[in-house]
N, C-alpha and C. Protein backbone atom coordinates (compact mmCIF):
# COMPACT_ATOMS: atom_id res chain seq x y z
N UNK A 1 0.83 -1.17 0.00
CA UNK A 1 0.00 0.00 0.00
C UNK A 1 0.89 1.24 0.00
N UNK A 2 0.62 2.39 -0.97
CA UNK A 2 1.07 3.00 -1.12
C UNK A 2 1.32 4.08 0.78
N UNK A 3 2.43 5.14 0.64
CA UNK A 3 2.03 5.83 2.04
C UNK A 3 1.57 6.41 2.45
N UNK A 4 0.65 7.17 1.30
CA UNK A 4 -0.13 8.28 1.73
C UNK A 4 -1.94 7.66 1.39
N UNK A 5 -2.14 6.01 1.51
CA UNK A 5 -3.65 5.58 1.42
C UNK A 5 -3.90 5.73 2.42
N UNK A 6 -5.41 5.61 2.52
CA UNK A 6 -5.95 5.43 3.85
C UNK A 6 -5.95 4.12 3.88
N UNK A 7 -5.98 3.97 5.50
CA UNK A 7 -5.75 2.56 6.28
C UNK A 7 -6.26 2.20 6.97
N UNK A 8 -7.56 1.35 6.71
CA UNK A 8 -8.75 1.31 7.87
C UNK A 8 -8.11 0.93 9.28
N UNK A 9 -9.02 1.48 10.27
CA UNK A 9 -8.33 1.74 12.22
C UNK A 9 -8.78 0.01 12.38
N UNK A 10 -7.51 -0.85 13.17
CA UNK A 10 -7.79 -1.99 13.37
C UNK A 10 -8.12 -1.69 14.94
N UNK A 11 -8.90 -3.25 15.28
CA UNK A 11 -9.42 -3.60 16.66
C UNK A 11 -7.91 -2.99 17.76
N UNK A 12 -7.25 -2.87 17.72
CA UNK A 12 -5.91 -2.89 17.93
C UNK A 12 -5.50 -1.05 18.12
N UNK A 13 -5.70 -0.64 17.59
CA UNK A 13 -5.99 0.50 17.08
C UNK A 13 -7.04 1.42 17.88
N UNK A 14 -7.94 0.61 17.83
CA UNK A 14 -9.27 1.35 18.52
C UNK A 14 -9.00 1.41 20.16
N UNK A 15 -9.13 0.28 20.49
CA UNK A 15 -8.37 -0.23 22.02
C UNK A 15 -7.39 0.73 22.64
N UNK A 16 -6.24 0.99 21.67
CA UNK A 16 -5.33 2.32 22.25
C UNK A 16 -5.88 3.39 22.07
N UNK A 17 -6.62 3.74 21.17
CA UNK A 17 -7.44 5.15 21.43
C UNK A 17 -8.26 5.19 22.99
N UNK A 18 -9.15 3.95 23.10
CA UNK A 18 -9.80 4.18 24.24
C UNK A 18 -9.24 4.43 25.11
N UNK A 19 -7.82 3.23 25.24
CA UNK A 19 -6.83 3.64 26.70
C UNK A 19 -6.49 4.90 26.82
N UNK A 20 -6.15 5.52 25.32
CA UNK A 20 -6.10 6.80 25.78
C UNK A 20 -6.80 7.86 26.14
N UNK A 21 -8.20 7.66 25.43
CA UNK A 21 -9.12 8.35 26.38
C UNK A 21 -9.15 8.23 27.45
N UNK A 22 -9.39 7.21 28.26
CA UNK A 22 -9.44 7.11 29.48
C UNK A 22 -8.52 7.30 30.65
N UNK A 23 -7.54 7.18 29.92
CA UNK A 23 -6.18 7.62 30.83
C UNK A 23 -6.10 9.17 30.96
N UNK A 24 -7.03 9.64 29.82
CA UNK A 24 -6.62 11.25 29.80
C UNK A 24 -7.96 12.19 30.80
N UNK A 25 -8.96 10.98 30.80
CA UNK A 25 -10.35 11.65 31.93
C UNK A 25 -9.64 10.84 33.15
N UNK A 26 -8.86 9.92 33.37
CA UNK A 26 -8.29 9.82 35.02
C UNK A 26 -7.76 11.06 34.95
N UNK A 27 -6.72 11.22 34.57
CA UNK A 27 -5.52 12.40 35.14
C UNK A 27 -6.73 14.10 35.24
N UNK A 28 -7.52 14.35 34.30
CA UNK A 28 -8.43 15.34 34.45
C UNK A 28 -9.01 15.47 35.93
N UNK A 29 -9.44 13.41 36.13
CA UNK A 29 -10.30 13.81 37.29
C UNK A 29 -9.29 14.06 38.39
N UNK A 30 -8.61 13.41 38.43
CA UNK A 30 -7.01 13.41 39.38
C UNK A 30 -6.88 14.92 39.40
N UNK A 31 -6.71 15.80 39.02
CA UNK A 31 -6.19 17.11 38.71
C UNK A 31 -7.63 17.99 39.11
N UNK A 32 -8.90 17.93 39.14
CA UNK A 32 -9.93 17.79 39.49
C UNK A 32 -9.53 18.41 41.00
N UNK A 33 -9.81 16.62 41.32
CA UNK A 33 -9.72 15.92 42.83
C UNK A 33 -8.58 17.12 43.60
N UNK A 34 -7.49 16.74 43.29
CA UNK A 34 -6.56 17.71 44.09
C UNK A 34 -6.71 19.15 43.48
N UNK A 35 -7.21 19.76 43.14
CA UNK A 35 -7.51 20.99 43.32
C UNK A 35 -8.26 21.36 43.84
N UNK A 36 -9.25 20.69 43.98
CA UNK A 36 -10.18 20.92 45.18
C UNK A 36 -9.90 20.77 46.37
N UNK A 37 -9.15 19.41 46.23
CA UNK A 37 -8.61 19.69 48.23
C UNK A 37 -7.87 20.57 48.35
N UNK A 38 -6.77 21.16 47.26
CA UNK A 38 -6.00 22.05 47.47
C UNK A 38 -6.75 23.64 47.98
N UNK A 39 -7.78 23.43 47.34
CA UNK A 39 -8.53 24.95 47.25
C UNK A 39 -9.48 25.10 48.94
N UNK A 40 -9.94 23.62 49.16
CA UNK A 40 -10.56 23.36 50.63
C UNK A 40 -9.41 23.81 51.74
N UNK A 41 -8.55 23.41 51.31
CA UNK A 41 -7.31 23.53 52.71
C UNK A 41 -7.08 25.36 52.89
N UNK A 42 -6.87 26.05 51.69
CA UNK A 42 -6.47 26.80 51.64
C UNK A 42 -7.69 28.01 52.20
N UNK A 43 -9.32 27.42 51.78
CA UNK A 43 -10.09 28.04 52.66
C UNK A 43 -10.02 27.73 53.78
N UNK A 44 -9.72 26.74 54.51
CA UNK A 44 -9.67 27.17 56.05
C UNK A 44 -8.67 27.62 56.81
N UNK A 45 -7.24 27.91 55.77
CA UNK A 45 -6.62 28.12 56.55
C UNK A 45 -6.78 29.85 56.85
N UNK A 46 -7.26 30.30 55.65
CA UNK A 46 -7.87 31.96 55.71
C UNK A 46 -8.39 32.17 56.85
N UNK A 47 -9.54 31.47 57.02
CA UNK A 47 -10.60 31.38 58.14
C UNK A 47 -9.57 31.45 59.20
N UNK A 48 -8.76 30.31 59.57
CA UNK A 48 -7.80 30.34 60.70
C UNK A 48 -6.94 31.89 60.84
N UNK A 49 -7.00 32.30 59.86
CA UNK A 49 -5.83 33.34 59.79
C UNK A 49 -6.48 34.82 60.20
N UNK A 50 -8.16 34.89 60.71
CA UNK A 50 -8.69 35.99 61.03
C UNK A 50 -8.73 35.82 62.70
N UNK A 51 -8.10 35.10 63.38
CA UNK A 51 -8.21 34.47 64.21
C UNK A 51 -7.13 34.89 65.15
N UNK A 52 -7.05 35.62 66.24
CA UNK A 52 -6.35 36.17 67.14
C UNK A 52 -5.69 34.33 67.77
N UNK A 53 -4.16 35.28 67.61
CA UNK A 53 -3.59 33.68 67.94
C UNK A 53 -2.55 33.86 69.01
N UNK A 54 -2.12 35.37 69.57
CA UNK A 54 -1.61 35.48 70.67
C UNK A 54 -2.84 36.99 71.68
N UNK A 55 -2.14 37.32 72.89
CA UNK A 55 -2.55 38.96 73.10
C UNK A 55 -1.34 40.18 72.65
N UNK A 56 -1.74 41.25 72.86
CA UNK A 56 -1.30 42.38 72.97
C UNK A 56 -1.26 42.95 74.33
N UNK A 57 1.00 43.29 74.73
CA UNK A 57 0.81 43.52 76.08
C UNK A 57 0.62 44.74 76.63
N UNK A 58 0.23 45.95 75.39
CA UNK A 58 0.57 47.33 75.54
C UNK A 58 -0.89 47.52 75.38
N UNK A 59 -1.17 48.59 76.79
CA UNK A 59 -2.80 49.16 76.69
C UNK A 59 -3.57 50.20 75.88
N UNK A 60 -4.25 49.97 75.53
CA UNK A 60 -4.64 51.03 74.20
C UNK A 60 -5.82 52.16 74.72
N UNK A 61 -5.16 53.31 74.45
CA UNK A 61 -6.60 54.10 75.00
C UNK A 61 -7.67 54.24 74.35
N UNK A 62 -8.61 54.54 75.38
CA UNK A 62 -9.92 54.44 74.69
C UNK A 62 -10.02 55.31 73.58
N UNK A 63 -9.45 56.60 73.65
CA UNK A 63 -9.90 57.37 72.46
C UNK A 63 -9.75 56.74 71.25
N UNK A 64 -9.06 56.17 71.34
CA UNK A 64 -8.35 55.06 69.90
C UNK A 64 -9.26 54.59 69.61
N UNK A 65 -10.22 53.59 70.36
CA UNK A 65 -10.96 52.57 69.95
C UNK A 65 -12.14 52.97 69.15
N UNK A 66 -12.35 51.98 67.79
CA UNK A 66 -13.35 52.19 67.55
C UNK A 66 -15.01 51.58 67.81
N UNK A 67 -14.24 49.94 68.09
CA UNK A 67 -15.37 49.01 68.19
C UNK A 67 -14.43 47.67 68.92
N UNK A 68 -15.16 46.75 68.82
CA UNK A 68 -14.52 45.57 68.96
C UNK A 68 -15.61 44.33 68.83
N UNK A 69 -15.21 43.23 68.81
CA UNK A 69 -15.60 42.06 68.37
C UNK A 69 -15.11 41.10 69.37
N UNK A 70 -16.13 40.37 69.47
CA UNK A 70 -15.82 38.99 70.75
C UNK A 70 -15.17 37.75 70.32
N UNK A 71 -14.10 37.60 69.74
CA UNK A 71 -13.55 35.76 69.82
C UNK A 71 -13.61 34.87 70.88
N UNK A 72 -14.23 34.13 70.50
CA UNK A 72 -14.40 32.77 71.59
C UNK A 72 -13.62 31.90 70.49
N UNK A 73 -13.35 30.27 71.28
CA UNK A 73 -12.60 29.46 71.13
C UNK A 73 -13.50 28.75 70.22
N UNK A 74 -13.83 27.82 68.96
CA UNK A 74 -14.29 27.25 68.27
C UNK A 74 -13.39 26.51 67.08
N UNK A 75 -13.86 25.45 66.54
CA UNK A 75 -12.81 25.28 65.40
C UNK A 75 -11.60 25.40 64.99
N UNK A 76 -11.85 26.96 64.54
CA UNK A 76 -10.56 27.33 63.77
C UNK A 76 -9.61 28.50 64.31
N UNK A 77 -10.55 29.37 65.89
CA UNK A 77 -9.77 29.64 66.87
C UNK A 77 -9.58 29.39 68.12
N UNK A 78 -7.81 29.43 68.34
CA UNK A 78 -7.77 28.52 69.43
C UNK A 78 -8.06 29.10 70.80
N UNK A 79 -8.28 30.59 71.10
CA UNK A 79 -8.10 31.37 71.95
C UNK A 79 -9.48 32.48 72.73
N UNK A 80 -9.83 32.63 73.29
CA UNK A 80 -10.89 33.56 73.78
C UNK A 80 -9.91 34.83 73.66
N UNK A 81 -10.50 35.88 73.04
CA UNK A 81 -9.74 37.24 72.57
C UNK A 81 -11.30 38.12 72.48
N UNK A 82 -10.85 39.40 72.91
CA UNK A 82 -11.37 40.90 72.36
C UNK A 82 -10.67 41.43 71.36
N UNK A 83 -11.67 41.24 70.03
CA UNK A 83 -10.63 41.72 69.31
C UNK A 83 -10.70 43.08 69.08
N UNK A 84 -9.95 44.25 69.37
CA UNK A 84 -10.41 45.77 69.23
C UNK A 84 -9.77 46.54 67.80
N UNK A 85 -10.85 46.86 67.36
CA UNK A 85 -10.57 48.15 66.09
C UNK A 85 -10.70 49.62 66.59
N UNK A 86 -9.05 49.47 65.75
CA UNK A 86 -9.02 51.09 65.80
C UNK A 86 -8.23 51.25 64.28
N UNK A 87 -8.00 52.36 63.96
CA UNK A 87 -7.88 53.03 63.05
C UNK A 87 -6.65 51.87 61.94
N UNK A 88 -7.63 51.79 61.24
CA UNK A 88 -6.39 50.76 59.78
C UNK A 88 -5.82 49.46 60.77
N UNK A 89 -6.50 48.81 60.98
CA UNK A 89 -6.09 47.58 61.86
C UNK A 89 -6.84 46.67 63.01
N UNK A 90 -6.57 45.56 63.19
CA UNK A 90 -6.99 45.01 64.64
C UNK A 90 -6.21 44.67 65.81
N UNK A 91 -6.85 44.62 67.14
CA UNK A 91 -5.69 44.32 68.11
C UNK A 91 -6.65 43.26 69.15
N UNK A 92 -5.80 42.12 69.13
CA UNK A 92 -6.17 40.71 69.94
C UNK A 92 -5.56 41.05 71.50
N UNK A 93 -6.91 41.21 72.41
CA UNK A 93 -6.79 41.43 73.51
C UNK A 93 -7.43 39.82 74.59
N UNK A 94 -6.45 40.05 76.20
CA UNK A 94 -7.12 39.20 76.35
C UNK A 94 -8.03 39.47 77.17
N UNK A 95 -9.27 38.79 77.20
CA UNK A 95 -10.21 39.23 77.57
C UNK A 95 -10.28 39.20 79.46
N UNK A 96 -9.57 38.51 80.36
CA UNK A 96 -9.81 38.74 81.58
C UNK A 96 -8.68 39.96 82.51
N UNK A 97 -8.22 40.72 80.83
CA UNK A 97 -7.04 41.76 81.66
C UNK A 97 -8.46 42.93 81.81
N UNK A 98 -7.90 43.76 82.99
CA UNK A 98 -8.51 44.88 83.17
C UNK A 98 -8.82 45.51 82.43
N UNK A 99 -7.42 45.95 81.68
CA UNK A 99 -7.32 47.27 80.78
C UNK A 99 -8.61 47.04 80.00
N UNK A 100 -8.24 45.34 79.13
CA UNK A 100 -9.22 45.13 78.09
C UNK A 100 -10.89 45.59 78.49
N UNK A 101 -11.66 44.86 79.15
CA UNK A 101 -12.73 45.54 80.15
C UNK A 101 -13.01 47.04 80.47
N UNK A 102 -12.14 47.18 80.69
CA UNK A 102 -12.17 48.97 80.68
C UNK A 102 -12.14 49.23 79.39
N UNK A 103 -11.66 49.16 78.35
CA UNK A 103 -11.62 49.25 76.77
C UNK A 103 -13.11 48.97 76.27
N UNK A 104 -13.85 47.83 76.68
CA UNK A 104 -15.22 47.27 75.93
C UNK A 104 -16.47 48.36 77.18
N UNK A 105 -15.99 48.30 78.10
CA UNK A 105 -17.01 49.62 78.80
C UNK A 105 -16.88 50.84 77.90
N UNK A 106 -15.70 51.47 77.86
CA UNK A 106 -15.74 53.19 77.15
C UNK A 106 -16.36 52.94 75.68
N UNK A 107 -16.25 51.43 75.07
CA UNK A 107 -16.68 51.74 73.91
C UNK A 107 -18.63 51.26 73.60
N UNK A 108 -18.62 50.48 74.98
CA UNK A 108 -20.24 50.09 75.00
C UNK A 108 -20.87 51.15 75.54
N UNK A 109 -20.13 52.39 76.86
CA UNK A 109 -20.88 53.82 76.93
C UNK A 109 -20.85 54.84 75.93
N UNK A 110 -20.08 55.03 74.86
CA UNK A 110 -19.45 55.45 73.91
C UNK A 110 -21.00 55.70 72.72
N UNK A 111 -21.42 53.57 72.64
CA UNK A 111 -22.60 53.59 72.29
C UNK A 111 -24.16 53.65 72.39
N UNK A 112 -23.49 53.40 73.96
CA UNK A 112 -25.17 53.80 74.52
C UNK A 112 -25.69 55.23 74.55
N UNK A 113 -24.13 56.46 74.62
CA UNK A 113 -24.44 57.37 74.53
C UNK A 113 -24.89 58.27 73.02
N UNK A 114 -24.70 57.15 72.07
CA UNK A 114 -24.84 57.94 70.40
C UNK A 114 -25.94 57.04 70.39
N UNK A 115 -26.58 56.36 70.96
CA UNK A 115 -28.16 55.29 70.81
C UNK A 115 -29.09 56.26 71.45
N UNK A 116 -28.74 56.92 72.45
CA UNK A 116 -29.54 57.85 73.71
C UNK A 116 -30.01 59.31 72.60
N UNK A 117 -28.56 59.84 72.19
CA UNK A 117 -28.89 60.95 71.36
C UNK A 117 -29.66 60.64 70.31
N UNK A 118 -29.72 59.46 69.57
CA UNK A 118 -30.31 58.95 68.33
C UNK A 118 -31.75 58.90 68.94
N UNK A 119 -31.58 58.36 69.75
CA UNK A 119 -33.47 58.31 70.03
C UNK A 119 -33.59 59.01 70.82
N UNK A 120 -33.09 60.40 71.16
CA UNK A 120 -33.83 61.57 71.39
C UNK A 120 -34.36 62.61 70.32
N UNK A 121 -33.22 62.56 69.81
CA UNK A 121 -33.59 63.06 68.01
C UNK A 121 -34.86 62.94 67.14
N UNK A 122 -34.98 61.23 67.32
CA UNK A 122 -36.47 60.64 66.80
C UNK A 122 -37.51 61.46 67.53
N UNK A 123 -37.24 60.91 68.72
CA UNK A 123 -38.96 61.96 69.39
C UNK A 123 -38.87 63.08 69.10
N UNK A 124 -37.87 63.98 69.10
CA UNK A 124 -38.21 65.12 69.36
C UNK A 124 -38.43 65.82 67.36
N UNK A 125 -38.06 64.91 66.61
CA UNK A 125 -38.48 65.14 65.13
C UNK A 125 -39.73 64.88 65.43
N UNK A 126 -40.26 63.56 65.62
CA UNK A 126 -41.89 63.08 65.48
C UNK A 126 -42.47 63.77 66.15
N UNK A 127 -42.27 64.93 67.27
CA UNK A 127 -43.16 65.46 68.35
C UNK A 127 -43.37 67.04 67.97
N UNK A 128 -42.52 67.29 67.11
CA UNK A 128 -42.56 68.76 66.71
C UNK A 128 -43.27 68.47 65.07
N UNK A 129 -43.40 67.46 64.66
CA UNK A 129 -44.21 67.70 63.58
C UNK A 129 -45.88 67.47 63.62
């Protein structure tokens, strides 16, 4: 036969095509598979990484503070922390020091006192109209 005829695909022939299909949807799913665990691990380690993992030994004044947030121990943190915001940042406090306590009072009177003005405001809009 000349080299450029066509050459019907033998049983032989066909068989290595399939292997090769199939060898080529393992490695897909393989490649799949670990990217996903790769991509699972890497979400929790984020999660772990918002997660106050020591304290702070220097006291922060209140004027600083803006707010703060409660960490308790669960899952993916290992520690009970206050975590306090202030300006471009967070700071992992621990929660049975004084200072810290004194920090979550000035900022819970802080809000009771802009809640007090807020709903004096209301009445006294709704009462004058």
């Amino acid at each position: 036969m000349p080299s450029g005829a066509f050459q019907p695909h033998t049983d032989s022939d066909r068989q290595k095509q399939v292997h090769r299909t199939m060898a080529s949807s393992k490695v897909c799913l393989l490649t799949a598979l670990c990217s996903l665990m790769i991509l699972s691990t890497f979400i929790s380690s984020t999660e772990s990484a918002s997660c106050c993992l020591r304290y702070v030994r220097h006291r922060l004044r209140c004027s600083r503070l803006l707010g703060y947030t409660v960490q308790t121990i669960n899952t993916s943190c290992d520690i009970n922390a206050i975590i306090f915001h202030i300006p471009g940042r967070f700071v992992c406090a621990d929660p049975s020091a004084s200072w810290t306590r004194r920090g979550k009072d000035c900022i819970d009177a802080r809000r009771m006192k802009a809640d007090q003005i807020i709903t004096e405001g209301t009445r006294n809009t709704t009462t004058s109209a």
